[in-house]
Protein backbone atom coordinates (compact mmCIF):
# COMPACT_ATOMS: atom_id res chain seq x y z
CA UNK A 1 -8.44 -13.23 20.31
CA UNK A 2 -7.75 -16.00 17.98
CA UNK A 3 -6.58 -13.77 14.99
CA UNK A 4 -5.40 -15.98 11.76
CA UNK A 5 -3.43 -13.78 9.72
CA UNK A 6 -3.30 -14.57 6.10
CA UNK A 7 0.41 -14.43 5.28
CA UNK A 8 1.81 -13.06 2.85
CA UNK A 9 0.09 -9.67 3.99
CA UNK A 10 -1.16 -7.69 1.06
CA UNK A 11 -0.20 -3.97 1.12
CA UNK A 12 -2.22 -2.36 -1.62
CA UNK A 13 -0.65 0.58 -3.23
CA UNK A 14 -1.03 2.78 -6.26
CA UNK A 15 2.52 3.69 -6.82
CA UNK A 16 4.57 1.96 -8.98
CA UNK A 17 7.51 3.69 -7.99
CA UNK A 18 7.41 2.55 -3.77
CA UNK A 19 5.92 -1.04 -5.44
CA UNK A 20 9.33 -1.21 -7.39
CA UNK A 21 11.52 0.06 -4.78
CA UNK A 22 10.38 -2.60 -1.78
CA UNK A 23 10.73 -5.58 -4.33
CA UNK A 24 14.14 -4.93 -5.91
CA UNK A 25 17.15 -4.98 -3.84
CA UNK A 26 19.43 -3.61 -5.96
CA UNK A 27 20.70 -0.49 -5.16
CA UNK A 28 20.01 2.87 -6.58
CA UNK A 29 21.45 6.01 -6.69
CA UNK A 30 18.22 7.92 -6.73
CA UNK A 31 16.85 5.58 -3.61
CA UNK A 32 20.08 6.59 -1.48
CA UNK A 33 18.00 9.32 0.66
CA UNK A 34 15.85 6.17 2.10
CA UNK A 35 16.74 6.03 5.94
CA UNK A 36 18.19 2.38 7.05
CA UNK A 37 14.91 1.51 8.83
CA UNK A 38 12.51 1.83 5.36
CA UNK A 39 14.47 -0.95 5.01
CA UNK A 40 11.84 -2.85 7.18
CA UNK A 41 9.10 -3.50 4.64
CA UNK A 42 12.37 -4.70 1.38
CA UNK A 43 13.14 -7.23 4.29
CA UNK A 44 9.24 -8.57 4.85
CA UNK A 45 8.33 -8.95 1.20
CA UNK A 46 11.70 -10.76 0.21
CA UNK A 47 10.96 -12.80 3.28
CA UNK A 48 7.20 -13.34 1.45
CA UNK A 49 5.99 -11.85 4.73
CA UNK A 50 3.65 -8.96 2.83
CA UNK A 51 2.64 -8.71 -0.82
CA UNK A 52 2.54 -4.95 -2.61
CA UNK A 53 -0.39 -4.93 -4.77
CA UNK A 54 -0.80 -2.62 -7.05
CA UNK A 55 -4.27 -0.82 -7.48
CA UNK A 56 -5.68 2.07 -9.68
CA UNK A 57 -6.08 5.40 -7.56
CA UNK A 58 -9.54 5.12 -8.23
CA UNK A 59 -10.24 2.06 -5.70
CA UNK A 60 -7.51 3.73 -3.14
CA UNK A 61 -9.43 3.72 0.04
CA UNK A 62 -6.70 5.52 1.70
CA UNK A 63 -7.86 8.45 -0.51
CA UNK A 64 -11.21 8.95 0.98
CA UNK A 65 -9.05 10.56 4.02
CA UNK A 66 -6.17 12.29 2.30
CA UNK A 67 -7.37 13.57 -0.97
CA UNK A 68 -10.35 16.16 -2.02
CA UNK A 69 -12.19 13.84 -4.09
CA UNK A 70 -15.48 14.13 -5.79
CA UNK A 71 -19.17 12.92 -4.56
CA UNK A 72 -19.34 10.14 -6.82
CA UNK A 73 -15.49 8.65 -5.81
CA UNK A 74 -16.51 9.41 -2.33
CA UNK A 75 -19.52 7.63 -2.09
CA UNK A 76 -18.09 4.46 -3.72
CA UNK A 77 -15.07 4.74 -1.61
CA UNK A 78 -17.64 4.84 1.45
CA UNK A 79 -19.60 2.06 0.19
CA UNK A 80 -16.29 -0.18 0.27
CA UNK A 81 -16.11 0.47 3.73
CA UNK A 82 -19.66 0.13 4.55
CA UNK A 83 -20.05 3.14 6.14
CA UNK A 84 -23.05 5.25 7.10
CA UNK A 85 -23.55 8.69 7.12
């Protein structure tokens, strides 16, 4: 398989808060119950190996799986996929 993977990597994400976290290496004292190894994804976007991009909840594909949303956000969620049922 002859993957090319675009590089930087976009991550999309709708919270500010993680966005902020992974692109600022300063330390903080309400960030000190992070484990070393969350470390991992700081590391790849200094290194310009993944992007966090920031999205409204409302186009959060993730969501369709996690979150008891409503007909209409499901079915344009499940369009974005192009799924069937």
């Amino acid at each position: 398989m002859n993957l090319k993977i675009p590089i930087p990597m976009k991550i999309y994400s709708n919270n500010n808060g993680s966005k902020s976290i992974a692109e600022n290496p300063v330390y903080h004292h309400r960030t000190n119950h992070i484990d070393i190894r969350h470390y991992f994804i700081r590391e790849k976007v200094k290194k310009q190996i993944i992007e966090i991009v920031h999205i409204d909840t409302q186009e959060m594909l993730a969501d369709i799986f996690t979150k008891n949303i409503g007909r209409v956000v499901f079915e344009k969620l499940r369009d974005k996929m192009s799924l069937v049922l």
